[in-house]
Protein backbone atom coordinates (compact mmCIF):
# COMPACT_ATOMS: atom_id res chain seq x y z
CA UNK A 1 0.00 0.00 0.00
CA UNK A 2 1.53 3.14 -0.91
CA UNK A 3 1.93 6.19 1.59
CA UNK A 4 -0.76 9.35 1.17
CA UNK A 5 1.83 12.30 0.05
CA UNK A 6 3.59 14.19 2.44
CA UNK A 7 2.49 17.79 3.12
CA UNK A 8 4.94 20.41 1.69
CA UNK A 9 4.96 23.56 4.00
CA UNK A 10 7.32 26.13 2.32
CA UNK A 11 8.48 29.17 3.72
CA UNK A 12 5.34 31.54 3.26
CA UNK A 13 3.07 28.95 4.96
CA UNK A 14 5.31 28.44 7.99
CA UNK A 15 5.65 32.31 8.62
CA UNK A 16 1.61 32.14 7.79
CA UNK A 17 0.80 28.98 9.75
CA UNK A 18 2.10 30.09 13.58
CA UNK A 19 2.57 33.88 14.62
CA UNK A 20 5.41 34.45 16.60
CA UNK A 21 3.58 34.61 20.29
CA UNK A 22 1.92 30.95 19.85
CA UNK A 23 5.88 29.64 18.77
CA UNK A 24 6.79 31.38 22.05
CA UNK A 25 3.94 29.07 23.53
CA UNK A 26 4.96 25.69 22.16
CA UNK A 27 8.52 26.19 23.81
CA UNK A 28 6.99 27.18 26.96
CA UNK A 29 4.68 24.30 26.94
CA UNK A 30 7.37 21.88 25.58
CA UNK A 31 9.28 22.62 29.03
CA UNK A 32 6.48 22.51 30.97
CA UNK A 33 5.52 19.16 30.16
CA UNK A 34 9.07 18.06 31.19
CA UNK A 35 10.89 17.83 28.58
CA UNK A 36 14.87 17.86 29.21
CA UNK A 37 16.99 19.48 27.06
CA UNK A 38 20.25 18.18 28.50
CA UNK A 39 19.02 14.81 26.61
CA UNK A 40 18.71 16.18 23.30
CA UNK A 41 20.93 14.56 20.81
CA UNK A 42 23.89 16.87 20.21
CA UNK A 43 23.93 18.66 16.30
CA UNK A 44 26.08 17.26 13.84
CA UNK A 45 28.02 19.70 11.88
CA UNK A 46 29.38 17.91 8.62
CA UNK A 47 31.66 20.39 6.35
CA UNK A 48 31.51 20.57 2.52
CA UNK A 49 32.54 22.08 -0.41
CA UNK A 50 29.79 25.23 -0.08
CA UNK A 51 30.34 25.23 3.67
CA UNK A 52 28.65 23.05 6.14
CA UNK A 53 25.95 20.22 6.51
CA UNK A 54 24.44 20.43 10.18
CA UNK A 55 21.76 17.44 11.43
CA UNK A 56 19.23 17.83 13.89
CA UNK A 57 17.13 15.27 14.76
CA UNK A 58 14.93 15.02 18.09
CA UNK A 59 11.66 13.15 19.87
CA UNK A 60 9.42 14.06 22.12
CA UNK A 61 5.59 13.86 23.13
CA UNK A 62 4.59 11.47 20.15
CA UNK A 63 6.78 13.06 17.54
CA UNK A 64 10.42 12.86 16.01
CA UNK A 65 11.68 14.96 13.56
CA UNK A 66 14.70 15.89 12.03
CA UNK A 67 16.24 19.03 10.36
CA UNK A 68 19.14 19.46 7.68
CA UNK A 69 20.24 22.72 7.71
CA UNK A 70 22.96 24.03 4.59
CA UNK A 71 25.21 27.17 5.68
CA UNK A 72 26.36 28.17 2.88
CA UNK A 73 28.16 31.45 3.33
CA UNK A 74 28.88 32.48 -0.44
CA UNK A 75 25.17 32.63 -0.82
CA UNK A 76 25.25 35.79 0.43
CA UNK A 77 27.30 37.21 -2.38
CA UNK A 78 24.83 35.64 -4.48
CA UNK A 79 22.15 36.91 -3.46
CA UNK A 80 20.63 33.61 -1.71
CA UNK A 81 19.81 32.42 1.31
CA UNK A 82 23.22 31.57 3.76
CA UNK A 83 20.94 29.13 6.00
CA UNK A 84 19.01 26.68 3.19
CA UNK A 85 17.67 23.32 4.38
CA UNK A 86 14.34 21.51 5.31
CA UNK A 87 12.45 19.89 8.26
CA UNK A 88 10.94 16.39 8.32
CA UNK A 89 8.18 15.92 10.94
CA UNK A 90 7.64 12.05 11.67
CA UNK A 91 4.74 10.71 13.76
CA UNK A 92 6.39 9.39 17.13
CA UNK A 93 5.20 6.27 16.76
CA UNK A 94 5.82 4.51 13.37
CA UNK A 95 8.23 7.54 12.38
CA UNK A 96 6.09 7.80 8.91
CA UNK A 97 6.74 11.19 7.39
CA UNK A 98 3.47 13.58 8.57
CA UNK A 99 4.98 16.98 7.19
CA UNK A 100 7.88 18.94 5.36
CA UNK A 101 8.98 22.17 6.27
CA UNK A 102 11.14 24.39 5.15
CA UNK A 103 14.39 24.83 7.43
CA UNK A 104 15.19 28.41 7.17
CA UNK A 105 11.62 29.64 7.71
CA UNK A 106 11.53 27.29 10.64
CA UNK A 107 14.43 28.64 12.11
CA UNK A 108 13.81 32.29 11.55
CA UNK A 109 10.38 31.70 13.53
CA UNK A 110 12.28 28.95 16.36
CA UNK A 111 15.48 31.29 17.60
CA UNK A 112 13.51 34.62 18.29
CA UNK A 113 10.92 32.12 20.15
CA UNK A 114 13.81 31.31 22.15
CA UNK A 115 15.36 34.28 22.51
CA UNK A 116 11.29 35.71 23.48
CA UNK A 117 10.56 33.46 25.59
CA UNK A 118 13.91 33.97 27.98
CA UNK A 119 13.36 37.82 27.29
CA UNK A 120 10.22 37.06 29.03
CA UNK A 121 11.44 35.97 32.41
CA UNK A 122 14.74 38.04 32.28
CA UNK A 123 13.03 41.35 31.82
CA UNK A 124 10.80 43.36 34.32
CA UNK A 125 7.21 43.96 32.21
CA UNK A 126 7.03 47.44 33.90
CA UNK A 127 8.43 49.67 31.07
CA UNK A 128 8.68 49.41 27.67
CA UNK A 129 12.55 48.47 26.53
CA UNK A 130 15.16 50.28 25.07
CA UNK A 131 16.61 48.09 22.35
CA UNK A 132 20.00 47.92 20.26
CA UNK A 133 20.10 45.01 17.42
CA UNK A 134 23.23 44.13 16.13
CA UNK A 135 22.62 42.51 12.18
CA UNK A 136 20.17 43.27 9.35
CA UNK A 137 19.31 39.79 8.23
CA UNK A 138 15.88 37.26 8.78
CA UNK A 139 17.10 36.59 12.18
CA UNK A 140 16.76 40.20 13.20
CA UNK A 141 13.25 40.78 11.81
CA UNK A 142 12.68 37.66 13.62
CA UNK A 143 13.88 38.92 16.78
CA UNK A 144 12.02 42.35 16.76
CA UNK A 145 8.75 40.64 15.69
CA UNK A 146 9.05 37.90 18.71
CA UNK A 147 10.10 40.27 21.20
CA UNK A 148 6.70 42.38 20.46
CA UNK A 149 4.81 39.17 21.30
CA UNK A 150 6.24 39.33 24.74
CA UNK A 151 6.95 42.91 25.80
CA UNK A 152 6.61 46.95 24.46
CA UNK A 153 9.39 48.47 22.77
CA UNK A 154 10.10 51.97 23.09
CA UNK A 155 12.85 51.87 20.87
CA UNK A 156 14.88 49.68 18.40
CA UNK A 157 18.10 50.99 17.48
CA UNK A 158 19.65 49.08 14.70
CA UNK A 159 23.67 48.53 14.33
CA UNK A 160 24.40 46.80 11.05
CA UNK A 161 27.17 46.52 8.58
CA UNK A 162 25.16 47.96 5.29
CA UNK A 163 23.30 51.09 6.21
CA UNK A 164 20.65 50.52 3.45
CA UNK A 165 19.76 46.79 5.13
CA UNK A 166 20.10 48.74 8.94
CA UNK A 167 17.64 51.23 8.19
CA UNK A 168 15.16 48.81 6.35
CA UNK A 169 14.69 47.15 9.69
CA UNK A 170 14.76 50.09 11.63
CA UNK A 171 11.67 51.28 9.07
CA UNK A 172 10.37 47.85 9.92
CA UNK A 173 10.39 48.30 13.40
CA UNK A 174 8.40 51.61 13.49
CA UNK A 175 6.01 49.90 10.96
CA UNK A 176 4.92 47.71 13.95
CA UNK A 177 4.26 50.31 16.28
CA UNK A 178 7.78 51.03 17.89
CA UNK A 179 7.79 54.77 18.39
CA UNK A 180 11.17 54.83 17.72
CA UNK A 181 13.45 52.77 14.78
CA UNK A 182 16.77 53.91 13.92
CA UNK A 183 20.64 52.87 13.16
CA UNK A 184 22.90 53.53 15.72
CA UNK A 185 26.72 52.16 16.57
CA UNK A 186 27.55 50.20 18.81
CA UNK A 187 28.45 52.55 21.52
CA UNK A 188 24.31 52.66 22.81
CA UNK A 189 24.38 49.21 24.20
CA UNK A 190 25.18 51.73 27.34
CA UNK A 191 21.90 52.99 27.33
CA UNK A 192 19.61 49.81 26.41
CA UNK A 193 17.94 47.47 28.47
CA UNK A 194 18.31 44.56 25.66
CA UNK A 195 20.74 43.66 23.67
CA UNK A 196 19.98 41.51 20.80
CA UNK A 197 23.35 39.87 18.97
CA UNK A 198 21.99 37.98 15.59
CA UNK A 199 24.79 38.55 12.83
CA UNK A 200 27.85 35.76 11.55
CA UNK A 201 30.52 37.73 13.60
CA UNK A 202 33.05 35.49 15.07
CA UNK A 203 34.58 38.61 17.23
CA UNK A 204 33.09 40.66 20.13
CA UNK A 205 30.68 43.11 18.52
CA UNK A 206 30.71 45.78 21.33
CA UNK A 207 32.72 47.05 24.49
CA UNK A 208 30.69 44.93 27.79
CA UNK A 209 31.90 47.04 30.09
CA UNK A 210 29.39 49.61 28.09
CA UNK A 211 26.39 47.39 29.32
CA UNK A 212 24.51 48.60 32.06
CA UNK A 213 23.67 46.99 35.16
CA UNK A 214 20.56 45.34 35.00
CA UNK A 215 20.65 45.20 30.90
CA UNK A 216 20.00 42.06 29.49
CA UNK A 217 22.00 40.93 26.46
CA UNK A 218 20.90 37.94 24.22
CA UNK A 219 23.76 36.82 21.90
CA UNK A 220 22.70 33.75 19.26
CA UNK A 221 24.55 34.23 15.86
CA UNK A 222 27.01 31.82 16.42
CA UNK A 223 26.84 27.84 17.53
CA UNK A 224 31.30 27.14 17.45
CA UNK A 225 33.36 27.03 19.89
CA UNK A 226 35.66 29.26 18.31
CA UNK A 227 33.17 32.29 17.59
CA UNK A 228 31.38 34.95 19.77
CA UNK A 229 29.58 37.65 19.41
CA UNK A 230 29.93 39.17 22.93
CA UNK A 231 33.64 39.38 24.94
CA UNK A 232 35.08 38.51 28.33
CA UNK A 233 34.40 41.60 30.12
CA UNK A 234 30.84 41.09 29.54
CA UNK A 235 30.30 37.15 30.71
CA UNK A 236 32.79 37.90 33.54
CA UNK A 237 30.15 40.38 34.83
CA UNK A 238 27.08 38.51 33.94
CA UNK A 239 24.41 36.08 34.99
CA UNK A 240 24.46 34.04 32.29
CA UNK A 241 21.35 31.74 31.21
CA UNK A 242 21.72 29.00 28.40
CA UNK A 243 19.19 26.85 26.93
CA UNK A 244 21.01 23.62 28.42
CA UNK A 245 24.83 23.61 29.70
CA UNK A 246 25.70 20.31 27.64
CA UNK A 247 24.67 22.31 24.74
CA UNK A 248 26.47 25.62 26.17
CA UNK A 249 29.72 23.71 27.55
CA UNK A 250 30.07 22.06 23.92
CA UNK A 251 28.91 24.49 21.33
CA UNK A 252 28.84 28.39 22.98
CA UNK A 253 31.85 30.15 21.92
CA UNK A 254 30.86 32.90 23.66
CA UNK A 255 31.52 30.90 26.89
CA UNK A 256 33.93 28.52 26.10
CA UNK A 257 36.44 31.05 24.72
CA UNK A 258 36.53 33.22 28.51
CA UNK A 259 36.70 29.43 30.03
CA UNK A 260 39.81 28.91 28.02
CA UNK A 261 41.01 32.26 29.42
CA UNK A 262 40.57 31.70 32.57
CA UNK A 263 38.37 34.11 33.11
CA UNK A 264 35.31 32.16 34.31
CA UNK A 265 34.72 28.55 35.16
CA UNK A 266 32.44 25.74 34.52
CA UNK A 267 29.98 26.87 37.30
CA UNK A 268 29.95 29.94 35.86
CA UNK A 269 26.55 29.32 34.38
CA UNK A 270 23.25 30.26 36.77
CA UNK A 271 20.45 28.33 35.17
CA UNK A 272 18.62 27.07 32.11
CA UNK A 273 15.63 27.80 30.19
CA UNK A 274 13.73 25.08 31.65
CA UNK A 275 15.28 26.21 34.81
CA UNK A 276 13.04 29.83 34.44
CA UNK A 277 10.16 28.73 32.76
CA UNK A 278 9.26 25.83 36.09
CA UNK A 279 11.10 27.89 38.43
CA UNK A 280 9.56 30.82 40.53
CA UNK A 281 10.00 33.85 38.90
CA UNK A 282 13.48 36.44 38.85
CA UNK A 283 13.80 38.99 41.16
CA UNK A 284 14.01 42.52 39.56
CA UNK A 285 17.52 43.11 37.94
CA UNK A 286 20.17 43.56 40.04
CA UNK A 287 23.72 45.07 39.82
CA UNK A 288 24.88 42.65 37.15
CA UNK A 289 23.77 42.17 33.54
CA UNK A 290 22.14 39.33 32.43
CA UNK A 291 23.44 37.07 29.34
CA UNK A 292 21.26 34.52 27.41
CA UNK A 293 23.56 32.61 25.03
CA UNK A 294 21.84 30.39 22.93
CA UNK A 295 23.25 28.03 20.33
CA UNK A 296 19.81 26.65 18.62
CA UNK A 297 18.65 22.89 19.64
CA UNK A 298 17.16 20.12 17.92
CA UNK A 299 14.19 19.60 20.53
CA UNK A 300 13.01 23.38 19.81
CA UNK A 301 13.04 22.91 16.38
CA UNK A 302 10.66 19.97 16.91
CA UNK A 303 8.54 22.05 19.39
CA UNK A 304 7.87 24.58 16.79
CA UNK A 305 7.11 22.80 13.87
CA UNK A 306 4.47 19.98 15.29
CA UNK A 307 3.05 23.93 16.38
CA UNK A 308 3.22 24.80 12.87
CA UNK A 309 1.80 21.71 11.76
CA UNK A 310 -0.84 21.81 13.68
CA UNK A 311 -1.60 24.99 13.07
CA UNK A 312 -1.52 24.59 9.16
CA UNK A 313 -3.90 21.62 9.33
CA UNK A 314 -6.60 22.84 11.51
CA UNK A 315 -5.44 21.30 15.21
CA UNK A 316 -4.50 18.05 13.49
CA UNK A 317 -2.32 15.54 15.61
C-alpha cells in the first residue's frame, strides 16, 4: 500500500501557519511538560565544499523529527539564502513522514521564540525596553517581531554593517508600532535594556563594560566554539542563562572562549531555560547584567514545527 503524500509547508506557509507569540507558547509548553533538554541529541556539523551540513534530529511527546540545515556562506554574495535546508516531521510512533517544512523559515520563527521566551522571564514587564540590534538579516526581523509578542518596545536601534539593510529594519520596526526605529553604533548598548546579537561575527561586537547593570544581552549568531559575538568583560560580569549547559559547555563560543582564558569557570553558568520557565519567577535586575547565550537545539526545532503543523492543518495531531 503506498503512503498518502507528504504535506509540503514552504516558507510563506510556515511564517503564515504560527505567529510568533503561539511559537513562544509551544517552547513554553514543551518545558512545561518536562521535557529535558540536557538529553537532546547533540547537532552534527558535517563540512563541505559550499560550507557546512548540520543534522538535527529530536523526539518528544509522540513526535520525532529531524532538520538538515545548509550554511552556505557564499550565498550571500549571491544573493541567496546563507541558512538553506528543510524539516521532516515524523509521527512518534511509526516515524512515517506527517509533514515537510522548510528549514530556514523554521528557524527564523524557532530562535527569536527562544530568545522571546527567555526575554520574558529576564526582563521586568514594567516599562517598555530600550533596544540595540546588532545585524540586518531574517534573524533580526525575527527577533524584533518575537520580542513584540512578549513585551513593548520603546525603541529599536539598529547597528548593522550595510546602512541601506540597517535602516530597512529600523523602518520595519516603526512599521509595527515602535515609536522609535533607527541605526545607531555600537556605543548605545550603554543605554539599552536589551541587547539583541543575531549577525555571523566570530569577534566581540561591542565594548561589555558599556552594558549597564541590569541590561540584558541575548547573543545567538554563532553555535562554534571558536566564535562569539559578545567578549570577556561582559560574561565575567554577567548572569548568564543557556538553553542547556551540555549544549552551552560544547557548542557556545561565547563561553567557552573566557573558560579557556581563565576568566570564568564551569559553574559559571546560573540556570537554564527550563530552569526559568518551572522555576519561581526572577527577582528585579540587580547590579549585574544578564546574558542569554543560545546556540539553537534540535528539541526546539521539533517544538515549533508539530506547532506549525498543527496549526496549518486545523489542530490536526
Amino acid at each position: 500500500m503506498s503512503s498518502p503524500p507528504v504535506p509540503h509547508l514552504d516558507g510563506g506557509a510556515v511564517t503564515r501557519a504560527l505567529a510568533p507569540a503561539a511559537a513562544v507558547e509551544a517552547l513554553a509548553r514543551a518545558l512545561r511538560d518536562g521535557l529535558d533538554p540536557e538529553t537532546c541529541p547533540p547537532r552534527s556539523a558535517v563540512p563541505v565544499p559550499a560550507g557546512e551540513l548540520l543534522l538535527m534530529p529530536a523526539a518528544a511527546g509522540g513526535w520525532a523529527g529531524v532538520k538538515i540545515a545548509g550554511v552556505a556562506p557564499g550565498n550571500t554574495a549571491l544573493g541567496l539564502p546563507r541558512i538553506t535546508g528543510g524539516y521532516l516531521l515524523l509521527d512518534g510512533a511509526t516515524l512515517r513522514p506527517r509533514a515537510l517544512l522548510d528549514g530556514a523559515a523554521l528557524t527564523a520563527l524557532r530562535t527569536p521564540a527562544v530568545s522571546a521566551l527567555a526575554v520574558r522571564h529576564l526582563t521586568s514587564p514594567d516599562r517598555p525596553l530600550r533596544v540595540v540590534v546588532f545585524g540586518s538579516g531574517p534573524q533580526a526581523y525575527g527577533h524584533v517581531d518575537a520580542l513584540l509578542a512578549v513585551r513593548k518596545l520603546a525603541s529599536v536601534t539598529v547597528v548593522a554593517r550595510d546602512p541601506r539593510r540597517a535602516e530597512a529594519l529600523a523602518a520595519h520596526a516603526r512599521g509595527t508600532g515602535v515609536p522609535e526605529g533607527r541605526t545607531g553604533t555600537a556605543d548605545e548598548v550603554a543605554e539599552a535594556d536589551l541587547v539583541v546579537c543575531c549577525t555571523t561575527a566570530r569577534e566581540p561586537l561591542f565594548d561589555g563594560r558599556r552594558v549597564a547593570p541590569g541590561t540584558v544581552v541575548v547573543a545567538v549568531g554563532s553555535h562554534e566554539p571558536d566564535a562569539r559575538e559578545t567578549d570577556t568583560a561582559l560574561v565575567r560580569r554577567s548572569e548568564v542563562w543557556v538553553e542547556a549547559r551540555s549544549a552551552a559547555l560544547r557548542e557556545a563560543g561565547d563561553l567557552l572562549i573566557p573558560e579557556a582564558e581563565g576568566a570564568i569557570g564551569p559553574g559559571h553558568l546560573t540556570g537554564t531555560l527550563a530552569d526559568l520557565v518551572r522555576g519561581p519567577a526572577l527577582p528585579p535586575p540587580g547590579p549585574a547584567p544578564r546574558l542569554f547565550k543560545s546556540v539553537g537545539m534540535a528539541w526546539q526545532d521539533l517544538a515549533v514545527a508539530v506547532a506549525v503543523h498543527r496549526a496549518a492543518t486545523g489542530g490536526e495531531t
